[in-house]
Protein backbone atom coordinates (compact mmCIF):
# COMPACT_ATOMS: atom_id res chain seq x y z
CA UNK A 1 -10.94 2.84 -48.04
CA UNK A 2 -12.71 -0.57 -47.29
CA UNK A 3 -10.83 -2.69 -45.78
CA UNK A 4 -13.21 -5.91 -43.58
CA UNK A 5 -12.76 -8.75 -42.20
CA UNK A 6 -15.32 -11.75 -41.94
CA UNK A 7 -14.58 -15.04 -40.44
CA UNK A 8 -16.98 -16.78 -43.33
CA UNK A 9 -15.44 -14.67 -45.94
CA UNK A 10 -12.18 -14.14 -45.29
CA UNK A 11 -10.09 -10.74 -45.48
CA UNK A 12 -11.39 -8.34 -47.95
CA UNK A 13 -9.51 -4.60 -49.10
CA UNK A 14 -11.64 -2.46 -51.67
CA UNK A 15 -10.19 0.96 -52.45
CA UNK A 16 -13.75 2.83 -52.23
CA UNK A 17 -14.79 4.83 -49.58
CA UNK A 18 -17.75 3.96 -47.12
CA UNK A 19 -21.16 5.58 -48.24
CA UNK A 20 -23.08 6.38 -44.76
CA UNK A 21 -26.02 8.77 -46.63
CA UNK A 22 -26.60 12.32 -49.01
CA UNK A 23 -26.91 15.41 -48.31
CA UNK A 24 -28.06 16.85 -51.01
CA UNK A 25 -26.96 14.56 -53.61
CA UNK A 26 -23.50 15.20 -52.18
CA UNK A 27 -22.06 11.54 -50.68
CA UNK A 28 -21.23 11.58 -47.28
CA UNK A 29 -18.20 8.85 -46.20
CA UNK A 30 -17.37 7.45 -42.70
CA UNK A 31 -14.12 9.03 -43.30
CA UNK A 32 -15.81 12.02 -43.98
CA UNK A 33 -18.11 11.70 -40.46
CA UNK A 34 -14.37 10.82 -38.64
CA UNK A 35 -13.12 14.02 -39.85
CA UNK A 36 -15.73 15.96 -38.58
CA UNK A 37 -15.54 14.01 -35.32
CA UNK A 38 -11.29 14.78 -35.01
CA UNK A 39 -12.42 18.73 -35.83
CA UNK A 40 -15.28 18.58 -32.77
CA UNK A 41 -12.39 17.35 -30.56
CA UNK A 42 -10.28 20.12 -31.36
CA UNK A 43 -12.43 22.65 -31.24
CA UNK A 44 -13.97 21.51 -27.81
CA UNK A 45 -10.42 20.84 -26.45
CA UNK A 46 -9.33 24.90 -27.53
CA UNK A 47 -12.57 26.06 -25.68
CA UNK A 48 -12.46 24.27 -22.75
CA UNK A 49 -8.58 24.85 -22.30
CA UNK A 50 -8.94 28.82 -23.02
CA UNK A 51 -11.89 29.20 -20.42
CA UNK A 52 -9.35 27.46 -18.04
CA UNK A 53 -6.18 30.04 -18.60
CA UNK A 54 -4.93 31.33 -15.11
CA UNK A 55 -1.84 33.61 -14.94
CA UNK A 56 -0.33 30.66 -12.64
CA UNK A 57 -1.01 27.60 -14.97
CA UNK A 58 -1.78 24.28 -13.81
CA UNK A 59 -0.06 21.16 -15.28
CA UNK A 60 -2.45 20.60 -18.50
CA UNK A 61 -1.85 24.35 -19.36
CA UNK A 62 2.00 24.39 -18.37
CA UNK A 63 2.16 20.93 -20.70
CA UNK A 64 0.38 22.79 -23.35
CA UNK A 65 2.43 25.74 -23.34
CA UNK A 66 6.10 24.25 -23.29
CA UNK A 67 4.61 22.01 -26.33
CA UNK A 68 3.41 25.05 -28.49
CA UNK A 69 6.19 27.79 -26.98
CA UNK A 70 8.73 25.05 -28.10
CA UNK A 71 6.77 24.20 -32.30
CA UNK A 72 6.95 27.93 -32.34
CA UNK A 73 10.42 28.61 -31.25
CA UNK A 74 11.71 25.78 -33.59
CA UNK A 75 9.43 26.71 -36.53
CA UNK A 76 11.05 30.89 -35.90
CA UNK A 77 14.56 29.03 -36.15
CA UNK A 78 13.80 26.92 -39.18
CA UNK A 79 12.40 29.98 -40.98
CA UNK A 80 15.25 32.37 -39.48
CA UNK A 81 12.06 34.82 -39.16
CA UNK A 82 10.02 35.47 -36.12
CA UNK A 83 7.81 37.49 -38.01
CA UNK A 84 7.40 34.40 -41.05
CA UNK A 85 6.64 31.92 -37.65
CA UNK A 86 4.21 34.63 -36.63
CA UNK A 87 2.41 34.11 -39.97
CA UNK A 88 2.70 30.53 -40.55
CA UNK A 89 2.71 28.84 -37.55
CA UNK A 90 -1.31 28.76 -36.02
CA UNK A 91 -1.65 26.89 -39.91
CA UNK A 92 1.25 24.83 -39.42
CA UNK A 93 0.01 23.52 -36.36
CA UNK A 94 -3.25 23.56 -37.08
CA UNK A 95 -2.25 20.96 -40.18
CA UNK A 96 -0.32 19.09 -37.41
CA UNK A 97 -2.87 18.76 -34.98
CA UNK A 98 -5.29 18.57 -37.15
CA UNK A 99 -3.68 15.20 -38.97
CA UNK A 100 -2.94 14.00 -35.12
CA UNK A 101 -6.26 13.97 -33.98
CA UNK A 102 -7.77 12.18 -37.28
CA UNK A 103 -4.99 9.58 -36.98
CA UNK A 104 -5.58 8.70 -33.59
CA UNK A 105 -9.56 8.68 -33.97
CA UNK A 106 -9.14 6.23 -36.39
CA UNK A 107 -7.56 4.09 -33.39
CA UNK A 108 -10.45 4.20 -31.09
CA UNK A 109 -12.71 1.18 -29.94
CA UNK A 110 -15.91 1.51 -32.00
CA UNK A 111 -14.42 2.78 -35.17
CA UNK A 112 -14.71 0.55 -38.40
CA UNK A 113 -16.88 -1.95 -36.25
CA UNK A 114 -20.13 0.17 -35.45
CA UNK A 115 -22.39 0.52 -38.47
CA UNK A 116 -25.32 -0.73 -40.24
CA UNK A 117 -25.78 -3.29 -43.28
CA UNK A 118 -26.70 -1.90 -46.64
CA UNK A 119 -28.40 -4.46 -49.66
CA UNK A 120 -30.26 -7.56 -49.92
CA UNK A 121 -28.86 -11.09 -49.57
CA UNK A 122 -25.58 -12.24 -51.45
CA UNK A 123 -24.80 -8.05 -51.94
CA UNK A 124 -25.20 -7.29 -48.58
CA UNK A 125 -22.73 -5.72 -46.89
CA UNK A 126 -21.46 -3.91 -44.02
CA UNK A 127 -21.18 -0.06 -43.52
CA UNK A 128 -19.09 1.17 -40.57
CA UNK A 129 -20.58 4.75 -39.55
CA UNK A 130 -16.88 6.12 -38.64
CA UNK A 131 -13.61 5.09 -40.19
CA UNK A 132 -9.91 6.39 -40.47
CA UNK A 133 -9.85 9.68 -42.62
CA UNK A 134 -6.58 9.22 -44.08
CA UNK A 135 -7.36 5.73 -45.56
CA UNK A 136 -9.54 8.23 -47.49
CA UNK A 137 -6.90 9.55 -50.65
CA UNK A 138 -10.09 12.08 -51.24
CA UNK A 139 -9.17 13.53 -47.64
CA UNK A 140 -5.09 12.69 -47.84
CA UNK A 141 -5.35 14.78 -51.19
CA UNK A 142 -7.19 17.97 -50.23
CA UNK A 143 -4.63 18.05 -47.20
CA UNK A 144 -1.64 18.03 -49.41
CA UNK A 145 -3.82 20.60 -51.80
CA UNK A 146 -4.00 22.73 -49.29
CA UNK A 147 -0.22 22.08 -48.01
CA UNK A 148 0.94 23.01 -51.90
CA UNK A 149 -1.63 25.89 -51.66
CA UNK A 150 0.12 27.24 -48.66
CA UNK A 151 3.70 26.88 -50.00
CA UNK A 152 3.18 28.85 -53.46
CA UNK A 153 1.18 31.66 -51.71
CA UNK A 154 4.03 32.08 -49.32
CA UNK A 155 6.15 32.55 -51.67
CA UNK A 156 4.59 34.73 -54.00
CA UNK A 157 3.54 37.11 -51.00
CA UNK A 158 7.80 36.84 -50.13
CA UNK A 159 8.93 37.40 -53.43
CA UNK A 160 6.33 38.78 -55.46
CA UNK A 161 4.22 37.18 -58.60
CA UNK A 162 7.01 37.98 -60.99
CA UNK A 163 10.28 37.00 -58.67
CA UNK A 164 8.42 33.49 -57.40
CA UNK A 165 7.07 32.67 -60.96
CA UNK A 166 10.80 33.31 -62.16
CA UNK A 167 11.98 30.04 -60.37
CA UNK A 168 9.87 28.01 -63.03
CA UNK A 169 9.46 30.03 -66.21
CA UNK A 170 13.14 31.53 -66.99
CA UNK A 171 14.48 32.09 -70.65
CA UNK A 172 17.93 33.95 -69.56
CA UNK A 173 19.21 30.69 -70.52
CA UNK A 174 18.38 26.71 -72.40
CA UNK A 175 20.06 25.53 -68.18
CA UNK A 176 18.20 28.11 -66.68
CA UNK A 177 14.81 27.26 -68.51
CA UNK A 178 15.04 23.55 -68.33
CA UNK A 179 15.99 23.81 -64.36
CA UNK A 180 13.05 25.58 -63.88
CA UNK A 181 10.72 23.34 -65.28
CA UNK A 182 12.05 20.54 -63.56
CA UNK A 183 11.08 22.72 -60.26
CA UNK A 184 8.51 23.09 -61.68
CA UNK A 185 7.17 19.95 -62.22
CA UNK A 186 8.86 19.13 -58.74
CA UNK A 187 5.78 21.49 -57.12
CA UNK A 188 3.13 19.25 -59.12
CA UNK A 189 5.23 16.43 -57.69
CA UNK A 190 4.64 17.08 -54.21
CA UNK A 191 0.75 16.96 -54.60
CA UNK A 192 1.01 13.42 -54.93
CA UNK A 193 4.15 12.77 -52.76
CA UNK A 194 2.20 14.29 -49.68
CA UNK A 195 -1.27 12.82 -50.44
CA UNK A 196 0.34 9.12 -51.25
CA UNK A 197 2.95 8.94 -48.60
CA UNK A 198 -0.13 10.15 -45.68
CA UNK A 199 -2.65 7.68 -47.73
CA UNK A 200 -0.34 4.85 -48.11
CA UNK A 201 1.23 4.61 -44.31
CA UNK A 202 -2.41 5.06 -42.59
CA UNK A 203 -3.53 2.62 -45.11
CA UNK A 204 -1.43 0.20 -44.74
CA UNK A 205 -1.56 0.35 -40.62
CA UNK A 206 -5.55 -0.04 -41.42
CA UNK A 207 -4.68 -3.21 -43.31
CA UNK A 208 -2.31 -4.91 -41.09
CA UNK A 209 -4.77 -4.41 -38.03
CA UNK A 210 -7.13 -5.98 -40.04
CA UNK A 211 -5.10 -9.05 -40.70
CA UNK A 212 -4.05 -9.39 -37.10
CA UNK A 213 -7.18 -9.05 -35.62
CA UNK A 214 -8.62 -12.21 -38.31
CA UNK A 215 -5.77 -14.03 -37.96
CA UNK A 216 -5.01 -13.92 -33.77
CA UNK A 217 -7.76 -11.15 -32.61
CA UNK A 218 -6.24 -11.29 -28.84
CA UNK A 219 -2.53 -10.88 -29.18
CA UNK A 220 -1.52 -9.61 -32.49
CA UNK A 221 -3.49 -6.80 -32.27
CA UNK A 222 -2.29 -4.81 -29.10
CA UNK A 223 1.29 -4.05 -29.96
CA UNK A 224 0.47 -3.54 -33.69
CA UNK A 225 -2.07 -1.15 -32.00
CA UNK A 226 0.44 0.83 -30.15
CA UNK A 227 3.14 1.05 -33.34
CA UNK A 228 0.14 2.80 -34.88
CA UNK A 229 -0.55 5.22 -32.43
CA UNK A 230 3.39 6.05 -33.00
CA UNK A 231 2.96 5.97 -36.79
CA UNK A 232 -0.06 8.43 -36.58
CA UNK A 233 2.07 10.89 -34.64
CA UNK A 234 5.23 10.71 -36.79
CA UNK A 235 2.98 11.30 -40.28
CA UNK A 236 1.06 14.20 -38.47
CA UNK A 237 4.62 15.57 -37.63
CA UNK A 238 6.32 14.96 -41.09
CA UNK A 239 3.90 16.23 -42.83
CA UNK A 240 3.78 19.42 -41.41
CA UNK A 241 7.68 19.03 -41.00
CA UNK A 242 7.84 18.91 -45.12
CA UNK A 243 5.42 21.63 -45.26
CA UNK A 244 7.32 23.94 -43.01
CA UNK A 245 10.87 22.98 -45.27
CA UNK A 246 9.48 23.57 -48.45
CA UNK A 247 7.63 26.71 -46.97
CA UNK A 248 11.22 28.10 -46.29
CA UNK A 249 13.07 26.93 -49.75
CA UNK A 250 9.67 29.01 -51.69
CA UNK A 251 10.21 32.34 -49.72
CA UNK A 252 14.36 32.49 -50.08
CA UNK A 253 14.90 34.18 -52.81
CA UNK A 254 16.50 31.90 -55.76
CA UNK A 255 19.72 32.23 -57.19
């Protein structure tokens, strides 16, 4: 998503994502390049906390414990299975964290403002090199793809092929049959209730930063700044909330 602002040109929102290069023919986005950024960050933060385990942890690895000891103990409860937790939890919070880190990238000084311009007089135009992933619907749809993904496999390896498919193709009855495609259509629902309700909250944060910052860059900007940082974290946490609910409603067995 394009969303600039130019003091000569006013305040400008284009639904297209920012082009940096190829690779291969295939286009590569700044919200592509922030994604891969968020993923470095995780993966350096995992190595460089495991190399630092002691049996007596300090406070970073105490912190990091109570934090993951307490997601797993309440995802075991939602799921009334320690053994479905077990399974489901490292992807869970890896969807969590994952969402956190891309959310709060998209926050930092540089982002959206560090770039290069592309074309030749009246078409030129600026191109930031890094810019919030979820203002991407490309990105906010492969994560709920991969959410809905997650949801039907779990419930087809809890129920079987036959049992799961049951809740959406049943001709025991005209109620039964019309119930289940309406859950069924419910799934295809969720693909874009996940994908629009991510896109449409980081996108909108995006925007409103970039009116406050055109409109009174010194003030505005600082506590519509920090609600962000807030929104990032509750979206990171509701969508793997809804994830983890409808996780649970596919693997109980339907009556």
């Amino acid at each position: 998503m394009i969303a600039t602002a130019h003091a000569a040109e006013g305040i400008s929102v284009k639904l297209a994502p920012y082009v940096v290069g190829h690779i291969g023919g295939l286009p590569i986005t700044a919200t592509l390049l922030t994604s891969w950024l968020a993923m470095a960050m995780l993966i350096a933060f995992a190595v460089w906390q495991r190399r630092r385990l002691k049996a007596v942890p300090g406070k970073l690895q105490n912190l990091t414990e109570i934090v993951v000891g307490s997601l797993y103990d309440y995802t075991a409860e939602t799921l009334e299975s320690k053994e479905l937790a077990t399974r489901y939890f490292p992807v869970l919070a890896t969807i969590f964290l994952f969402l956190l880190v891309m959310n709060w990238t998209g926050l930092l000084p540089g982002v959206t403002s560090i770039g290069f311009f592309a074309g030749h007089g009246a078409e030129e135009h600026f191109i930031p090199f890094l810019y919030p992933p979820a203002t991407d619907l490309n990105i906010a749809f492969a994560f709920a793809l991969i959410a809905v993904a997650l949801i039907q496999v779990s419930g087809i390896v809890a129920l079987g092929a036959l049992k799961y498919g049951g809740k959406f193709i049943n001709f025991t009855s005209p109620l039964a049959f019309v119930v289940g495609i309406i859950e069924l259509i419910s799934e295809v629902g969720r693909l874009i209730s996940f994908s629009f309700r991510l896109f449409g909250n980081i996108f909108a944060g995006k925007t409103l930063l970039t009116v406050a910052i055109f409109f009174v860059p010194f003030i505005l900007p600082i506590p519509i700044l920090a609600y962000e940082v807030f929104v990032g974290l509750i979206q990171a946490g509701v969508f793997a909330f809804l994830t983890l609910i409808f996780i649970k409603m596919a693997v109980a067995a339907h009556h």
